[in-house]
Protein backbone atom coordinates (compact mmCIF):
# COMPACT_ATOMS: atom_id res chain seq x y z
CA UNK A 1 -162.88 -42.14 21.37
CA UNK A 2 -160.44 -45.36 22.03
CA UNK A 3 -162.28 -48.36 22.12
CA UNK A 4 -160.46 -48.85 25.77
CA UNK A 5 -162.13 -46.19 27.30
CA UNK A 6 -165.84 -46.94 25.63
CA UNK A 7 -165.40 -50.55 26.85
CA UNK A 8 -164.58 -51.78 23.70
CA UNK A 9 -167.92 -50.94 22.03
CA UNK A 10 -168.22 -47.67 20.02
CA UNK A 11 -171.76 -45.62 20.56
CA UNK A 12 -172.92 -44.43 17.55
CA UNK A 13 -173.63 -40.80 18.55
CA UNK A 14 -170.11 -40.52 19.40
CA UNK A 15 -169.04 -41.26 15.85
CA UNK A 16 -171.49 -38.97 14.53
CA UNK A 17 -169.89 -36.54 16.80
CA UNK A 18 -166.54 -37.50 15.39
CA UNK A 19 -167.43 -37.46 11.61
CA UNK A 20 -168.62 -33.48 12.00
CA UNK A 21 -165.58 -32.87 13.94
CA UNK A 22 -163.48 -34.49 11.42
CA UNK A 23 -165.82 -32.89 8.17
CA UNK A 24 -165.51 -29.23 9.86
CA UNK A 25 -161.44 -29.48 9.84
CA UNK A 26 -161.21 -31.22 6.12
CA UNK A 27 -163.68 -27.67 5.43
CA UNK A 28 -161.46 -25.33 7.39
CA UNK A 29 -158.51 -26.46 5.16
CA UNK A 30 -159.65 -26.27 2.12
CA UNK A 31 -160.72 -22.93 2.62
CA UNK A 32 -156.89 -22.13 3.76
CA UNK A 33 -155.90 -23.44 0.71
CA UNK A 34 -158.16 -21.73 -1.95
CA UNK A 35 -157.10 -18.11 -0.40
CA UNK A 36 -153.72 -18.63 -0.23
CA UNK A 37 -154.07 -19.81 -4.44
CA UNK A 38 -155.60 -16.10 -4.87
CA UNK A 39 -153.08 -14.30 -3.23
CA UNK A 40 -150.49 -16.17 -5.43
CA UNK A 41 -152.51 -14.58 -8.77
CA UNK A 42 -152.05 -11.70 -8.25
CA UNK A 43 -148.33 -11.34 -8.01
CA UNK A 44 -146.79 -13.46 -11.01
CA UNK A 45 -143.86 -14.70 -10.57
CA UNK A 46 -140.27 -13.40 -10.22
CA UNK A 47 -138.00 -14.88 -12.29
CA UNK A 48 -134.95 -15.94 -10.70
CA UNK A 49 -131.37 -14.66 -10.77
CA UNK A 50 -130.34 -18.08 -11.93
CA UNK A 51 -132.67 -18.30 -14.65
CA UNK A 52 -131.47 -17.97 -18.36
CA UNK A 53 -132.77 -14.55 -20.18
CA UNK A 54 -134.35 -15.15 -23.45
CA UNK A 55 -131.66 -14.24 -26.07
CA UNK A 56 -133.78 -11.94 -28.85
CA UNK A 57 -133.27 -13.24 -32.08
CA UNK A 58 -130.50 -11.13 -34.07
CA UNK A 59 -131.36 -8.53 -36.87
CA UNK A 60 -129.98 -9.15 -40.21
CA UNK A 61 -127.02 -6.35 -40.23
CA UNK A 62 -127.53 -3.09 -42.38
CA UNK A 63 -126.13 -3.42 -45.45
CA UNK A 64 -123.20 -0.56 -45.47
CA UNK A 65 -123.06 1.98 -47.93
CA UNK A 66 -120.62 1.66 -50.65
CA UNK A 67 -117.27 3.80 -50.15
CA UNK A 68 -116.56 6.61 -53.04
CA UNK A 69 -113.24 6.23 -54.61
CA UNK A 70 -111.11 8.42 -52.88
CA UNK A 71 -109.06 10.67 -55.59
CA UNK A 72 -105.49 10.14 -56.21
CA UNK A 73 -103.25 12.63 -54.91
CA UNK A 74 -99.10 13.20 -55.07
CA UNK A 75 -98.77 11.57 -51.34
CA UNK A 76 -101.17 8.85 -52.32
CA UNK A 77 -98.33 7.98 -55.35
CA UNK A 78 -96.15 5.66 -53.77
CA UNK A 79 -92.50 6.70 -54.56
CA UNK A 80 -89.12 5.04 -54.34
CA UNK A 81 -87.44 6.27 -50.82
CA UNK A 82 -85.25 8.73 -51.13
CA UNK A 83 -81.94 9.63 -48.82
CA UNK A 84 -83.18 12.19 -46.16
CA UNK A 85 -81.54 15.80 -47.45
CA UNK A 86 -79.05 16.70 -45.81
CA UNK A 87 -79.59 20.05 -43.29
CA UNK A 88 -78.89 23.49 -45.08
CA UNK A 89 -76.77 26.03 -43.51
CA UNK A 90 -78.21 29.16 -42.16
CA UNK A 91 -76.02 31.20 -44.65
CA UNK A 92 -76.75 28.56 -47.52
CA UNK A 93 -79.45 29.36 -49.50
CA UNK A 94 -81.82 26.63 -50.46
CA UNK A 95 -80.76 24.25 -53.31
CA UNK A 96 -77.12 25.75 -53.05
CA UNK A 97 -73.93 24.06 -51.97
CA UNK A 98 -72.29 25.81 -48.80
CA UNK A 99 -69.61 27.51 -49.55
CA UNK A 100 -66.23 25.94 -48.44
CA UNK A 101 -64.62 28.52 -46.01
CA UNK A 102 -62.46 30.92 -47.47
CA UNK A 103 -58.61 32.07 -45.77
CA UNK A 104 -59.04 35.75 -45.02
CA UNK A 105 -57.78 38.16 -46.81
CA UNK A 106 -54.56 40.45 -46.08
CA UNK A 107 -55.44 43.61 -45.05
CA UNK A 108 -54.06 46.79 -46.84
CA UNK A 109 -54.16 50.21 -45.13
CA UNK A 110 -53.83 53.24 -47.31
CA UNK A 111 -52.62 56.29 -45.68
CA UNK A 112 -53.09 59.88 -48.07
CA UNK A 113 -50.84 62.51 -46.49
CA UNK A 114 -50.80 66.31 -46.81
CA UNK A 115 -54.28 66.88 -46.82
CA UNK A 116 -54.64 71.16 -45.87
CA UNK A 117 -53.07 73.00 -48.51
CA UNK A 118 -54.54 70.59 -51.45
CA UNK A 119 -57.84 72.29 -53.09
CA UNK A 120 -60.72 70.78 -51.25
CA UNK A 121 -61.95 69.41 -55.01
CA UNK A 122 -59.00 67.52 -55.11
CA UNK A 123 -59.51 66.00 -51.29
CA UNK A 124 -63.55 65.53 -52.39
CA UNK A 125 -62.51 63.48 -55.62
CA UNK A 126 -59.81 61.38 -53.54
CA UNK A 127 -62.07 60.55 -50.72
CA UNK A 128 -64.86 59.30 -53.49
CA UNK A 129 -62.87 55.93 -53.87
CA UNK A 130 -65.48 53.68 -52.11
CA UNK A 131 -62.76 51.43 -49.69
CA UNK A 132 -62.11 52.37 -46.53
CA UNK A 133 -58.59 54.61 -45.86
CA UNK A 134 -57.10 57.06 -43.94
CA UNK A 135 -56.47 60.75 -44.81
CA UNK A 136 -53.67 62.90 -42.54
CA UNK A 137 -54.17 66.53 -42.59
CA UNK A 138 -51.38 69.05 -42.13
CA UNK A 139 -52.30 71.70 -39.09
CA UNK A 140 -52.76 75.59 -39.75
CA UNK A 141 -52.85 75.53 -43.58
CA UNK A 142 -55.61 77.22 -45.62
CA UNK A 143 -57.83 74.19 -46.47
CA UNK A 144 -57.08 72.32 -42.91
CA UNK A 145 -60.58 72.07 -41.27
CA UNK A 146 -62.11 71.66 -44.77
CA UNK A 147 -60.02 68.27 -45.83
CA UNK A 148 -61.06 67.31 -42.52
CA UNK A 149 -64.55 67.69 -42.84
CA UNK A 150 -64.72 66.32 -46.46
CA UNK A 151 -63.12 63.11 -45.49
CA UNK A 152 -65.34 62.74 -42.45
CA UNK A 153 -67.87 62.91 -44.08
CA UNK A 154 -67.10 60.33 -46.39
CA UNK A 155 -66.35 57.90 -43.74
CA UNK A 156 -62.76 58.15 -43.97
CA UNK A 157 -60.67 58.09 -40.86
CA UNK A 158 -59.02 61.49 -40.27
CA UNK A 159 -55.49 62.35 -38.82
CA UNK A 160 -53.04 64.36 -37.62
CA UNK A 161 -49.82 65.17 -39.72
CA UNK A 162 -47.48 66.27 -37.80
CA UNK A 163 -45.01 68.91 -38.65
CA UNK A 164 -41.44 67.72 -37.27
CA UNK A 165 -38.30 69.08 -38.12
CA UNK A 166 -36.53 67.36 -41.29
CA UNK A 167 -32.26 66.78 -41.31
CA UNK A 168 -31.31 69.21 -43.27
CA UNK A 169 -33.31 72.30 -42.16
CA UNK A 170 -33.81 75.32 -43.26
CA UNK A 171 -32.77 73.86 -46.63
CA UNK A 172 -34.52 74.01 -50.04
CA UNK A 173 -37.74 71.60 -49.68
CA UNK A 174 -36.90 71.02 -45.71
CA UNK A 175 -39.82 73.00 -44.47
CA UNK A 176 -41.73 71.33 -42.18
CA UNK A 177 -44.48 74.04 -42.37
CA UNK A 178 -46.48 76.11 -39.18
CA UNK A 179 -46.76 74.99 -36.00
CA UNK A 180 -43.61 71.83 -36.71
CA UNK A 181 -42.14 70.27 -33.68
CA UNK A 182 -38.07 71.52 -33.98
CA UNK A 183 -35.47 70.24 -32.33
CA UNK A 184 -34.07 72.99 -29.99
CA UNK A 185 -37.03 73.86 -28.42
CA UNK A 186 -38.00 73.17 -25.05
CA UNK A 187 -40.20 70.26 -23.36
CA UNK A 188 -42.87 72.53 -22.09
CA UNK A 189 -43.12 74.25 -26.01
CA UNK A 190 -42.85 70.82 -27.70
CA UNK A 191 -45.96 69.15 -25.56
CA UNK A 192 -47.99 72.98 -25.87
CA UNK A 193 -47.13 72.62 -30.05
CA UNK A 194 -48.70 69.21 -30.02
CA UNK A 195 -51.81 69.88 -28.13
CA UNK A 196 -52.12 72.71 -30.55
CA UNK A 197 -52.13 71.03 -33.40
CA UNK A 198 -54.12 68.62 -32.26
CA UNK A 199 -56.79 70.88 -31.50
CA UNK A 200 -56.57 72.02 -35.18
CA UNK A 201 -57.03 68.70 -37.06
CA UNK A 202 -61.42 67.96 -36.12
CA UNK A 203 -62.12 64.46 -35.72
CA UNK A 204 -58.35 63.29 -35.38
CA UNK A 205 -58.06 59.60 -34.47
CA UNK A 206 -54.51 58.72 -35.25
CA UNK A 207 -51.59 60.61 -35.75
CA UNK A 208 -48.51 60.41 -38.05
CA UNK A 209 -45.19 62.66 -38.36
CA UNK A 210 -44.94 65.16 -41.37
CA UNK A 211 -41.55 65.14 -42.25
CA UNK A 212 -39.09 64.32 -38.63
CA UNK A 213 -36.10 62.73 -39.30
CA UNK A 214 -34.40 64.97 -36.53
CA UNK A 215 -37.24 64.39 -34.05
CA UNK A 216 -38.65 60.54 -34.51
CA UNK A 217 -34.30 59.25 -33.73
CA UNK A 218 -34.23 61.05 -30.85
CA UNK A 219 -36.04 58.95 -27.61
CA UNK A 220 -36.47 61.62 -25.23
CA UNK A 221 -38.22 64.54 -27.51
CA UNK A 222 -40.63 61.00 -28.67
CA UNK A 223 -41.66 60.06 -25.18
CA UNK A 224 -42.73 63.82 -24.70
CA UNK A 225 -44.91 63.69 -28.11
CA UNK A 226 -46.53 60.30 -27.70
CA UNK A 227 -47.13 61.26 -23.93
CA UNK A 228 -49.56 64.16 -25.66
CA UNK A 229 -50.77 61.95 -28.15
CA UNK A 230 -51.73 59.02 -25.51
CA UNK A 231 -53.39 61.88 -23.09
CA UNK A 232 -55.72 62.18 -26.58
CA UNK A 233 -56.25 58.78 -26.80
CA UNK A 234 -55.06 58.49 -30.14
CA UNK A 235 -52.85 55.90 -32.04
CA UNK A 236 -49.79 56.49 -33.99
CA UNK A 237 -48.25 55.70 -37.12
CA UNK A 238 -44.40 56.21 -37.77
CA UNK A 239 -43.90 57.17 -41.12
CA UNK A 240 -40.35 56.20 -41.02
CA UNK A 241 -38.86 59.16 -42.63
CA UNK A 242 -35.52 58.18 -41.16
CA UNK A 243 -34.45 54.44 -41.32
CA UNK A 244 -33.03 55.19 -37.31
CA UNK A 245 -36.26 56.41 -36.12
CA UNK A 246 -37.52 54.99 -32.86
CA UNK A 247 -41.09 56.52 -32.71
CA UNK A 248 -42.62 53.25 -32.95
CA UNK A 249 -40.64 51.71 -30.09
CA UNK A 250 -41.15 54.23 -27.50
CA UNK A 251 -45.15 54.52 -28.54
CA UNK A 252 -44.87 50.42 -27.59
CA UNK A 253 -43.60 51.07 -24.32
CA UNK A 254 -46.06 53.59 -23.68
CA UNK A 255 -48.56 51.31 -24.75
CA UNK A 256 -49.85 53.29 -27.38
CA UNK A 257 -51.42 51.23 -30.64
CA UNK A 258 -48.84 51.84 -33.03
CA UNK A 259 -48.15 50.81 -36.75
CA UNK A 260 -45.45 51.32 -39.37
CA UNK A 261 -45.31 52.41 -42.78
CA UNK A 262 -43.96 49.89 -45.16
CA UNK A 263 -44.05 51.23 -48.49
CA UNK A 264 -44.37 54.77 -50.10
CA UNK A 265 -46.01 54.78 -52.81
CA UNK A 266 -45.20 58.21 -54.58
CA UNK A 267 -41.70 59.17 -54.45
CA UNK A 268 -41.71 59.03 -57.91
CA UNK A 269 -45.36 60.19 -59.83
CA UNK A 270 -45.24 58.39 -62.75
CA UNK A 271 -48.10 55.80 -63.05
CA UNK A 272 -45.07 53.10 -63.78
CA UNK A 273 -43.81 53.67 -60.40
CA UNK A 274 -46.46 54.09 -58.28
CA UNK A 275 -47.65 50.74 -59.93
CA UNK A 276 -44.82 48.69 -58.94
CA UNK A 277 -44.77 49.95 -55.44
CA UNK A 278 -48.62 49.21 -54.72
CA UNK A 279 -47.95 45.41 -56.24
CA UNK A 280 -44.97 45.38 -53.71
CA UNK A 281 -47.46 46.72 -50.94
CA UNK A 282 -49.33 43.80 -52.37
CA UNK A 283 -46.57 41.53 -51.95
CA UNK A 284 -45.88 42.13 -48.21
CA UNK A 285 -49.61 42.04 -46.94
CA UNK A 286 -49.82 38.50 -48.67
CA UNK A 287 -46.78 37.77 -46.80
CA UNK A 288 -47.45 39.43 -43.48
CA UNK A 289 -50.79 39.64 -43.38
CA UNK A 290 -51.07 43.23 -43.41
CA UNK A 291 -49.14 46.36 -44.58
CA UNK A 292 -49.43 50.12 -44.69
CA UNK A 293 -48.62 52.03 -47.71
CA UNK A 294 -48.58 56.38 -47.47
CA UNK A 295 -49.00 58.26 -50.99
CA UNK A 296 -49.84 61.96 -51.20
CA UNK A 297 -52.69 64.03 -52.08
CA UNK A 298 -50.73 64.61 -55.72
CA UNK A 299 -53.23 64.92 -58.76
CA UNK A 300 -51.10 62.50 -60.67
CA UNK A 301 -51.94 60.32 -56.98
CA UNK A 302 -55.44 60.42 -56.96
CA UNK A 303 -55.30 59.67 -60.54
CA UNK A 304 -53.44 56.45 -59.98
CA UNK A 305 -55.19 55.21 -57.12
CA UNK A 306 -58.75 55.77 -59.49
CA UNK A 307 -57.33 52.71 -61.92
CA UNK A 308 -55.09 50.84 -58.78
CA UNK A 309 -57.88 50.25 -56.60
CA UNK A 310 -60.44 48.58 -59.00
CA UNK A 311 -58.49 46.10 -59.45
CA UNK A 312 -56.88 45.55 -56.62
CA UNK A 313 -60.70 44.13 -54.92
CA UNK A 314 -60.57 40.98 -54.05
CA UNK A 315 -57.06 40.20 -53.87
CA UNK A 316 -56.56 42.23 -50.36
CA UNK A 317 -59.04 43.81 -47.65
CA UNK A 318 -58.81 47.83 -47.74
CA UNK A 319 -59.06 48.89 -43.84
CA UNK A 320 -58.40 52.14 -42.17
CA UNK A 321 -54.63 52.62 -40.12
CA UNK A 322 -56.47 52.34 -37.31
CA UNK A 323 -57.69 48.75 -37.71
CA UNK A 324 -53.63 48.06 -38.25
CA UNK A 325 -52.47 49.32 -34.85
CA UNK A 326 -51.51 47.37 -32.01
């Protein structure tokens, strides 16, 4: 108690009184103190974000295993570098040069008239020349359907010969044969004989005159033929019997395809002959660029052509009339 309220004197049961008060509080907190120790005990301590992580102590590294030698191969080698090969044409075959391109050939068309009275041996040993030709095959004669078959079937093109009537008529070797187109006769009979012998030629493409030298001058009996021959959808070839014919002129202005003979090849049947005209046929398709050449279905013909055409390959390209026509 303050000495100014005891009077300035201190009794001594009031600091007895004091001490216990003051002894009971220094008690009361130590008490406070040893629980709150316990409690902190049992939790240890959290370690702080801040604080540094012991770093383990690193492991000596595995010793690694020793590589095997790999084995030397052909792309292990190391070569000199070599320029990239140039790309191969689709034609060229591998390790081959391409070949430089080559200026077409002229092409030769072979026409073989008179096929129908010639013994079908004859027409089967002719059309076993392996080139492509064309065969014309005379209407209403013995072996006419025949020929035509034979040569079909050899994949030579098949047409009509015409029978016209010749200058010179009815005179020794100016027989045009059965079924000819003569002069005197009528338009109605002309266009009837022509769709006749039409019908009498199987597997007629083309067609070419037999003979004519009366017929292919004049215009007007022409228009009437080639008007039959266009309903048929077939071509024509003037044989240019007659140097004044005009067959191939009016079959242009019909717009027919159309082609003219060039050379004959068998006016005269010895091998000497024939020879020279098939190296003049040569001559023009090399200029021209194509020609037509007409022989006959002679023996001493077929005989020729066996040694001509041999060796003719590679100097022209055989093709049918109608590949000519235009």
């Amino acid at each position: 108690m303050p000495a100014s309220r005891l009077g300035g004197r201190t009794s001594t049961p009031m600091l007895i009184v004091w001490g216990a008060f003051m002894l009971l509080v220094g008690l009361g907190a130590g008490l406070l103190m040893s629980g709150s120790g316990c409690r902190r005990k049992e939790h240890p301590p959290v370690a702080s974000k801040e604080s540094t992580p012991k770093t383990p102590s690193p492991k000596p590294p595995k010793e690694a295993p020793a590589k095997k030698p790999e084995p030397v191969t052909a792309k292990a080698v190391s070569k000199p570098q070599e320029p990239a090969p140039k790309p191969v044409s689709a034609k060229a075959e591998p390790g081959k040069h391409e070949p430089e391109p080559k200026t077409p050939l002229p092409k030769f068309a072979l026409v073989i008239d008179d096929l129908g009275y010639a013994p079908p041996e004859l027409v089967t040993r002719l059309c076993a020349e392996e080139i492509p030709f064309s065969v014309a095959v005379l209407p209403f004669q013995e072996n006419t359907k025949e020929s035509a078959e034979i040569a079909h079937d050899h994949g030579k093109e098949v047409m009509l010969h015409l029978p016209m009537e010749p200058i010179g008529y009815p005179g020794p070797s100016k027989n045009p044969g059965p079924g000819a187109v003569m002069y005197d006769l009528p338009e109605n009979e002309i266009r009837q004989l022509v769709r006749n012998a039409l019908d009498a030629v199987p597997h007629a493409k083309g067609v070419n005159n037999h003979m004519g030298s009366r017929i292919t001058p004049d215009k007007t009996r022409m228009t009437w033929i080639l008007q039959e021959i266009k309903a048929r959808r077939c071509f024509f070839v003037d044989s240019r019997t007659e140097k004044d014919s005009v067959a191939f002129d009016v079959a242009e202005a019909l717009k027919i395809p159309a082609v003219q003979r060039k050379v004959f090849l068998d006016d005269d049947k010895s091998f000497d002959e024939m020879s020279k005209q098939w190296e003049r046929a040569i001559g023009i398709a090399k200029k021209e660029g194509q020609v037509l050449i007409i022989g006959h279905i002679y023996p001493e013909t077929v005989e020729a052509l066996e040694k001509l055409i041999p060796k003719t390959k590679g100097e022209v390209k055989f093709v049918k009339a109608g590949d000519l026509v235009k």
